[in-house]
N, C-alpha and C. Protein backbone atom coordinates (compact mmCIF):
# COMPACT_ATOMS: atom_id res chain seq x y z
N UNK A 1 0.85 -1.17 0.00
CA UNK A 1 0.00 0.00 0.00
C UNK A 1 0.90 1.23 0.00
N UNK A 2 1.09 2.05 -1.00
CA UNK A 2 2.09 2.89 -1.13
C UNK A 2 1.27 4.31 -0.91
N UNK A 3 -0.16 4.40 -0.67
CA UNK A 3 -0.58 5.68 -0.69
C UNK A 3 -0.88 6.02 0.60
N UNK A 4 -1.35 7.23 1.13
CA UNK A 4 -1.21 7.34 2.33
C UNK A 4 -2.56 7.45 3.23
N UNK A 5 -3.60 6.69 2.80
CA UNK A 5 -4.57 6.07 3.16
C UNK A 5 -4.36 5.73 4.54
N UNK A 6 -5.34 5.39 5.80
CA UNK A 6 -5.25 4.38 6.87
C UNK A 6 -5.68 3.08 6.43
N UNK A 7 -5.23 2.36 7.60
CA UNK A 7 -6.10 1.16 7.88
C UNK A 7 -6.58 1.51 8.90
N UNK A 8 -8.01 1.21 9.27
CA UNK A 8 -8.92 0.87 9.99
C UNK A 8 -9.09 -0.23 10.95
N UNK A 9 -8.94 0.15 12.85
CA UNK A 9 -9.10 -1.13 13.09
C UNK A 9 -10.10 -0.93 14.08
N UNK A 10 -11.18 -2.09 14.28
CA UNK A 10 -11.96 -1.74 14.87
C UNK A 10 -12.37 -3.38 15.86
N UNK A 11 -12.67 -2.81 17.30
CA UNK A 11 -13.23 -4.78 18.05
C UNK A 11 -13.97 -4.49 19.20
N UNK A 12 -15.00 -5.49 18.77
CA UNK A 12 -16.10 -5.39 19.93
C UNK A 12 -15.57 -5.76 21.19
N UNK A 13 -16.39 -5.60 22.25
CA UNK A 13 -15.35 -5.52 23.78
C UNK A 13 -15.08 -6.76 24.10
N UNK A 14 -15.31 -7.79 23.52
CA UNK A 14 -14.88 -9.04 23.85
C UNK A 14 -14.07 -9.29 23.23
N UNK A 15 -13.58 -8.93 21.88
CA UNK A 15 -12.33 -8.81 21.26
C UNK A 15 -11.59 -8.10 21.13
N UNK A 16 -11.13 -7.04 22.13
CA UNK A 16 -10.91 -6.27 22.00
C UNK A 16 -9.18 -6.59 22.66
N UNK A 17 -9.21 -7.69 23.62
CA UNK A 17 -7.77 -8.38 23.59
C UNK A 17 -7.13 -8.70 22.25
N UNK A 18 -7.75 -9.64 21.37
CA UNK A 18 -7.93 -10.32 20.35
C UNK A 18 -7.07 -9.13 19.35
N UNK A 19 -7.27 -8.49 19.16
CA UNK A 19 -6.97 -7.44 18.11
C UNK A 19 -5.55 -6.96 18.65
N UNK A 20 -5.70 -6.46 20.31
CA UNK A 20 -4.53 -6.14 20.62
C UNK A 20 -2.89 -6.95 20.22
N UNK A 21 -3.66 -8.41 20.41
CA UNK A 21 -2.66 -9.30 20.41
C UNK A 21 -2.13 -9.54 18.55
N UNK A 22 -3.27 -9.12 17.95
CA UNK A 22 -2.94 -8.97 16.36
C UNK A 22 -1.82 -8.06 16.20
N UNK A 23 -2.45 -6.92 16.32
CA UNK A 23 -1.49 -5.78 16.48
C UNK A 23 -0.10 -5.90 16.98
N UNK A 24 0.17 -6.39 18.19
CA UNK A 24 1.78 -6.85 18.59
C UNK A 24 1.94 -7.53 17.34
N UNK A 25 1.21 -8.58 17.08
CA UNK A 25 2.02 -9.66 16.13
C UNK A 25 2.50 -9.07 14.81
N UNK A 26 1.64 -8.33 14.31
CA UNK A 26 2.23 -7.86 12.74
C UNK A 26 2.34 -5.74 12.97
N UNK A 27 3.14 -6.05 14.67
CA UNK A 27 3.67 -4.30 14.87
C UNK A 27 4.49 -3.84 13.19
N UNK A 28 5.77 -4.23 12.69
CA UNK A 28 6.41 -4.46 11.79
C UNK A 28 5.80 -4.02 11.06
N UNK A 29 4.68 -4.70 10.12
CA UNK A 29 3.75 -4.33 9.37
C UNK A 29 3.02 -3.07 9.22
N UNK A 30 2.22 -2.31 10.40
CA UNK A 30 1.46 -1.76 10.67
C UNK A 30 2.20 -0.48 11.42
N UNK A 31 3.51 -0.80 11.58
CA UNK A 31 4.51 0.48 11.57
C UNK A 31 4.23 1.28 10.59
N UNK A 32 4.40 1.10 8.81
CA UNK A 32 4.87 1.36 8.07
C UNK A 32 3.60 1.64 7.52
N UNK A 33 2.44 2.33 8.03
CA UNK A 33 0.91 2.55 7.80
C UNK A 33 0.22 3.67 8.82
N UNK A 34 0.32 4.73 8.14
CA UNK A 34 -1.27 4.95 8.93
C UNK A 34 -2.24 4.89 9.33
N UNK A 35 -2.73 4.45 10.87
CA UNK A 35 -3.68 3.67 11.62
C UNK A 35 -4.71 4.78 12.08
N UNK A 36 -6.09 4.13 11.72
CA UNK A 36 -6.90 4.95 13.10
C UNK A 36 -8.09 3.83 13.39
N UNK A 37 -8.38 4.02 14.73
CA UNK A 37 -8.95 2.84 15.43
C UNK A 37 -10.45 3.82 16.31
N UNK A 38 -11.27 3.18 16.82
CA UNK A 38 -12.04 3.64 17.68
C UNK A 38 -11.53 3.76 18.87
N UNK A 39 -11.88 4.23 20.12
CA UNK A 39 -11.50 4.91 20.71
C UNK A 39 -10.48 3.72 21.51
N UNK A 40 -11.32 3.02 22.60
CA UNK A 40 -11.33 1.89 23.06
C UNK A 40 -10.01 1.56 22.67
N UNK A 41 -10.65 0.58 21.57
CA UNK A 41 -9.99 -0.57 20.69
C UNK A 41 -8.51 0.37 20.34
N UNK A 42 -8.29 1.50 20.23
CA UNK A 42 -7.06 2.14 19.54
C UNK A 42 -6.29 2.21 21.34
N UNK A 43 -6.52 2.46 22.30
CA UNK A 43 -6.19 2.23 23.66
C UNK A 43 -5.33 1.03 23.72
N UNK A 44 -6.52 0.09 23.62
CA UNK A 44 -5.75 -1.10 23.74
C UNK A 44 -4.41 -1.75 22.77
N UNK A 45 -4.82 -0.81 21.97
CA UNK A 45 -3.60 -1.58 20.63
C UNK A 45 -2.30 -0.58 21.50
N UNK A 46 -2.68 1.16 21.60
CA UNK A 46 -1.34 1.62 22.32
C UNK A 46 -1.05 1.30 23.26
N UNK A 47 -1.69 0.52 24.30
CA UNK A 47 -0.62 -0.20 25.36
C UNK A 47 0.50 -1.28 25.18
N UNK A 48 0.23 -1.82 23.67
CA UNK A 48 1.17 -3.34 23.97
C UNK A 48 1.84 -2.71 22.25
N UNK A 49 1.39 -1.80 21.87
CA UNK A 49 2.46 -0.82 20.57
C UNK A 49 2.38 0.70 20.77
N UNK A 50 3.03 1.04 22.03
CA UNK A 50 3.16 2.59 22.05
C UNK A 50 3.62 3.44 20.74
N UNK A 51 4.44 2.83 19.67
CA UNK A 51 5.01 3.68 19.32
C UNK A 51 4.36 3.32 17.44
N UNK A 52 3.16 2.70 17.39
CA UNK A 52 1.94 3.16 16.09
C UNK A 52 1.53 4.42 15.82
N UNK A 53 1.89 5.02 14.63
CA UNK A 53 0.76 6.22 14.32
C UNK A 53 -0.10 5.81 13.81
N UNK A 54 -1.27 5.57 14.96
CA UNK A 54 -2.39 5.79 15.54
C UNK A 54 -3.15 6.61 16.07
N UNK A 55 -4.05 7.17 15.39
CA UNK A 55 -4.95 7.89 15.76
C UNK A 55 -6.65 7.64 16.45
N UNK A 56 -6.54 7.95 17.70
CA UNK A 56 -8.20 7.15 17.82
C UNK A 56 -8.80 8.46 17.95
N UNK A 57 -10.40 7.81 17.65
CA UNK A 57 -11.03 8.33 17.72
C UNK A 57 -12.59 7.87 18.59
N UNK A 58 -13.80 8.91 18.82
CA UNK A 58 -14.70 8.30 19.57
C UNK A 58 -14.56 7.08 19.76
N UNK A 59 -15.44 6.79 20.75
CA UNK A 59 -15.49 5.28 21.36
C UNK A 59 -16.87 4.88 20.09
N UNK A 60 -16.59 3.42 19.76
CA UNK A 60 -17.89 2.85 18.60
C UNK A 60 -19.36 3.34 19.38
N UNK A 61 -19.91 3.25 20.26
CA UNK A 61 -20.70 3.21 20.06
C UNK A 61 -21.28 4.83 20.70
N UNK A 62 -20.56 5.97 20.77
CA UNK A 62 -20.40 7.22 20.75
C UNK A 62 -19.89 8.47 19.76
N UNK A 63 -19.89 7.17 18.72
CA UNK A 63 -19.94 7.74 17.28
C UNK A 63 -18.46 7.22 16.36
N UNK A 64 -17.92 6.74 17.20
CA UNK A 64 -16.34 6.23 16.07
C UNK A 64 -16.87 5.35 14.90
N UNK A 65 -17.75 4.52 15.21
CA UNK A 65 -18.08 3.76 13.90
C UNK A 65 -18.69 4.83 12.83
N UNK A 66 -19.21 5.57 13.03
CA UNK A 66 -19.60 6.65 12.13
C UNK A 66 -18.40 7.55 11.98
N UNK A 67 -17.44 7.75 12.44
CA UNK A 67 -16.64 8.74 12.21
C UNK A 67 -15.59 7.64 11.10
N UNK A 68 -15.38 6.22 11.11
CA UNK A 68 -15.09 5.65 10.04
C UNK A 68 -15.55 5.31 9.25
N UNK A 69 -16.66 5.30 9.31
CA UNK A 69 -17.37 5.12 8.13
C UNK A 69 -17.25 6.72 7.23
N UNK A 70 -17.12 7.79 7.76
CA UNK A 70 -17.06 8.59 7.25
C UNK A 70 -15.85 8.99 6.14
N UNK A 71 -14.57 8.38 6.54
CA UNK A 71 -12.66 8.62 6.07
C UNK A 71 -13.45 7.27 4.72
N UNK A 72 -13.92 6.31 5.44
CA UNK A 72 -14.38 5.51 4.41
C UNK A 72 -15.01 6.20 3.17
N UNK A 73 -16.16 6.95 3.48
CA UNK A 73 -16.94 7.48 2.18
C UNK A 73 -15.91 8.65 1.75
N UNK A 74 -14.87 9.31 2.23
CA UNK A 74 -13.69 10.33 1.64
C UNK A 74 -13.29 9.54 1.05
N UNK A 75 -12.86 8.40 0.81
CA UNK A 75 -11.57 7.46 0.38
C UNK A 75 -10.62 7.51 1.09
N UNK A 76 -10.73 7.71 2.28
CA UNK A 76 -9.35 7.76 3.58
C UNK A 76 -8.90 6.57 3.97
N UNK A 77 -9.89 5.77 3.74
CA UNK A 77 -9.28 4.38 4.57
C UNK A 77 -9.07 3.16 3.53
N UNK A 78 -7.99 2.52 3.74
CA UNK A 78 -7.66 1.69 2.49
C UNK A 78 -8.00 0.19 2.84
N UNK A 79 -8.22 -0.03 4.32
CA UNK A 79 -8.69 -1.35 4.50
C UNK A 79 -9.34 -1.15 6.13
N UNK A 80 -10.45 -2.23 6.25
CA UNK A 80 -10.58 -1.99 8.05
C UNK A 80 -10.97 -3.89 7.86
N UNK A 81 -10.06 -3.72 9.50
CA UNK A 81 -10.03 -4.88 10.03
C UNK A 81 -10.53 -4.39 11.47
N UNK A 82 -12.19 -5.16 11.90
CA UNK A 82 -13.30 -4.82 12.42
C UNK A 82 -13.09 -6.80 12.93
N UNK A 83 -12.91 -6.77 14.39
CA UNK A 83 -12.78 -7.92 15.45
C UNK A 83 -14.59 -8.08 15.77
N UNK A 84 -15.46 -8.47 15.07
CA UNK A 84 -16.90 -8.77 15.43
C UNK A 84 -17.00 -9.42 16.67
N UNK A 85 -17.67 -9.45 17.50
CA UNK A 85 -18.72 -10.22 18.02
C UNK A 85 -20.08 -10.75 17.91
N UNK A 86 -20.03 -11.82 17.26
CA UNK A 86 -21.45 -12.14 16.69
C UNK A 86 -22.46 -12.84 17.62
N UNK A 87 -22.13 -13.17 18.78
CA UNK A 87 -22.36 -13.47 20.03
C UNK A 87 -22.85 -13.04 21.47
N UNK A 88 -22.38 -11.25 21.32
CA UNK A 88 -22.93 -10.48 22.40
C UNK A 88 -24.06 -9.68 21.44
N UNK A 89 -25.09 -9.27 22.08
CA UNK A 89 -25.99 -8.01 21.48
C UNK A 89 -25.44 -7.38 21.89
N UNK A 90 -25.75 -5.84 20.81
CA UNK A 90 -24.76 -4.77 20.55
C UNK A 90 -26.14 -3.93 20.36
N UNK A 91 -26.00 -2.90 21.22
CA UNK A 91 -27.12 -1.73 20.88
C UNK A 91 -27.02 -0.68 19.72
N UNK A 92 -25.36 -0.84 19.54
CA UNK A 92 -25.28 0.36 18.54
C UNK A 92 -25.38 -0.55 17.34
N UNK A 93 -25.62 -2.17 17.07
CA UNK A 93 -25.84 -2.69 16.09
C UNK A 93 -25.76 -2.10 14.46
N UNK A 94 -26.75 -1.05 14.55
CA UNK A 94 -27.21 0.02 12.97
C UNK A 94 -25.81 0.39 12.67
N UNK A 95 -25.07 0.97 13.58
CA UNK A 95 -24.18 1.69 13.00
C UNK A 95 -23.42 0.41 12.41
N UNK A 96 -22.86 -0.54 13.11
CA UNK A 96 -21.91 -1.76 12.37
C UNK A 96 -23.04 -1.76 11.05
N UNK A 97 -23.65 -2.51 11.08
CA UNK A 97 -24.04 -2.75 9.49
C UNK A 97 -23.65 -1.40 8.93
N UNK A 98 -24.01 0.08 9.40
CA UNK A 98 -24.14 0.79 8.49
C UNK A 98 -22.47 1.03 7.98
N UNK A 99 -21.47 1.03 8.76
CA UNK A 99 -20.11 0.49 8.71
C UNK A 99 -19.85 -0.41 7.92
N UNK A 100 -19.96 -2.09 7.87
CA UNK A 100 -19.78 -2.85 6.70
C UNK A 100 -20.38 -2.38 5.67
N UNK A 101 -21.75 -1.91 5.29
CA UNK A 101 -21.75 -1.34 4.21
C UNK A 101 -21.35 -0.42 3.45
N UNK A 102 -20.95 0.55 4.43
CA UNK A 102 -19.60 1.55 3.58
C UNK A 102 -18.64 1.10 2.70
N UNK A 103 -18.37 0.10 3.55
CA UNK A 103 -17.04 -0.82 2.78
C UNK A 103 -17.12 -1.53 1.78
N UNK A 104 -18.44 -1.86 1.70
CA UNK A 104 -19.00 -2.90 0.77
C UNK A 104 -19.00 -1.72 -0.54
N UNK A 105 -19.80 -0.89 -0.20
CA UNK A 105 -20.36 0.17 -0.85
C UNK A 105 -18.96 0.74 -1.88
N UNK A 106 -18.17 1.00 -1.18
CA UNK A 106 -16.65 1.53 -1.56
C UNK A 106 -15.80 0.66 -1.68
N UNK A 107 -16.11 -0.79 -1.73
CA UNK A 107 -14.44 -1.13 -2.06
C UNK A 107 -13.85 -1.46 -1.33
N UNK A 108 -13.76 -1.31 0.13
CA UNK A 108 -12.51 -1.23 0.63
C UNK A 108 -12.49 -2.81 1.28
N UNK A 109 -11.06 -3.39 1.36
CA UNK A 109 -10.94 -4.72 1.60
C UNK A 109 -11.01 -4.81 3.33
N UNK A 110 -11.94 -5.82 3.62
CA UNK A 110 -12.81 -5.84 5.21
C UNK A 110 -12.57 -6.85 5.72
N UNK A 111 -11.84 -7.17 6.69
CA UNK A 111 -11.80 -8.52 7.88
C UNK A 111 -12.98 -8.03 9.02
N UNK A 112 -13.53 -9.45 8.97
CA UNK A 112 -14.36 -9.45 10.20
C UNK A 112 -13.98 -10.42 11.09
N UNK A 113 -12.71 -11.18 11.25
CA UNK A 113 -12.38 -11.91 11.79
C UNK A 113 -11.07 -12.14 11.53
N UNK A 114 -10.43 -12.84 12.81
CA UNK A 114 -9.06 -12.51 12.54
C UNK A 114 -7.64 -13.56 11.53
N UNK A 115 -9.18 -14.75 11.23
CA UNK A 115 -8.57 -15.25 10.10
C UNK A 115 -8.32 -14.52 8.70
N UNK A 116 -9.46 -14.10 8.35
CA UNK A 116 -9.54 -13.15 6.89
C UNK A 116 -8.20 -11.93 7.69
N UNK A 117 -8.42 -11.73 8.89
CA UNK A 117 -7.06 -9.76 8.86
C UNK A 117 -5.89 -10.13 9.03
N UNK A 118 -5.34 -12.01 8.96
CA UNK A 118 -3.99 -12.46 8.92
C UNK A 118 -3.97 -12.68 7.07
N UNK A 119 -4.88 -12.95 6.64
CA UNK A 119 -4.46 -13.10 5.12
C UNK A 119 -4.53 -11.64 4.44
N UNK A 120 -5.27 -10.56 4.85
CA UNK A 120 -5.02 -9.04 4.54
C UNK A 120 -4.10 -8.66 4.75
N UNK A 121 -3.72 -8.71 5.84
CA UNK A 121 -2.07 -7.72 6.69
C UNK A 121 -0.81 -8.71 5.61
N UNK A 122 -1.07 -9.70 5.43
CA UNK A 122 0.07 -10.38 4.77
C UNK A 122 -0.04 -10.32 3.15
N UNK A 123 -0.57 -9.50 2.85
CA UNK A 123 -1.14 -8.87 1.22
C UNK A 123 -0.49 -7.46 1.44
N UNK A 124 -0.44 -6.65 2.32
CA UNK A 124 0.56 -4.85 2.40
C UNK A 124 1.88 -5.04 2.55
């Protein structure tokens, strides 16, 4: 990815270890990228990779999923890797769909799990 786009990372609170522990694993990778995460979820990634440019923003369900979905409809974001929980109910529910469909909508290449965001991250 040579343009200067983010990646997108985003995980529901039960995955929200899950992602962290992604993040250590392919730091290397994701050095060499502009990151922005929801609020939370971007917390947790800077404790165990202080030194990501990373940018968070709102917490998901206080508007970050809409504030990416938004870099999304600019063309800001070049991929999001989004840690689901398909298992807990989620009140802000609307906004995730309305989130995957951005992506859908635009193009942009989407992990919802952290099998599909090990075969993405190893494609940049």
């Amino acid at each position: 990815m040579a343009d200067d786009r983010a990646i997108a990372l985003i995980a529901h609170d039960q995955k929200k270890a899950e992602m962290a522990d992604f993040a250590a694993r392919h730091v290397e990778i994701l050095q060499r990228h502009k990151l922005v995460a929801t609020g939370t979820t971007g917390g947790r990634i800077l404790e165990v990779c202080p030194d990501l440019n990373l940018t968070r923003l709102k917490s998901g369900p206080l508007g970050g999923d809409q504030q990416i979905g938004a870099l999304i409809a600019t063309g800001e974001i070049s991929m999001l890797i989004f840690f689901t929980d398909p298992l807990t109910p989620l009140p802000h529910d609307v906004d995730v769909k309305a989130l995957t469909r951005l992506a859908t909508v635009y193009d942009v290449p989407m992990a919802l799990n952290r099998a599909t965001a090990e075969l993405l991250i190893d494609k940049i």
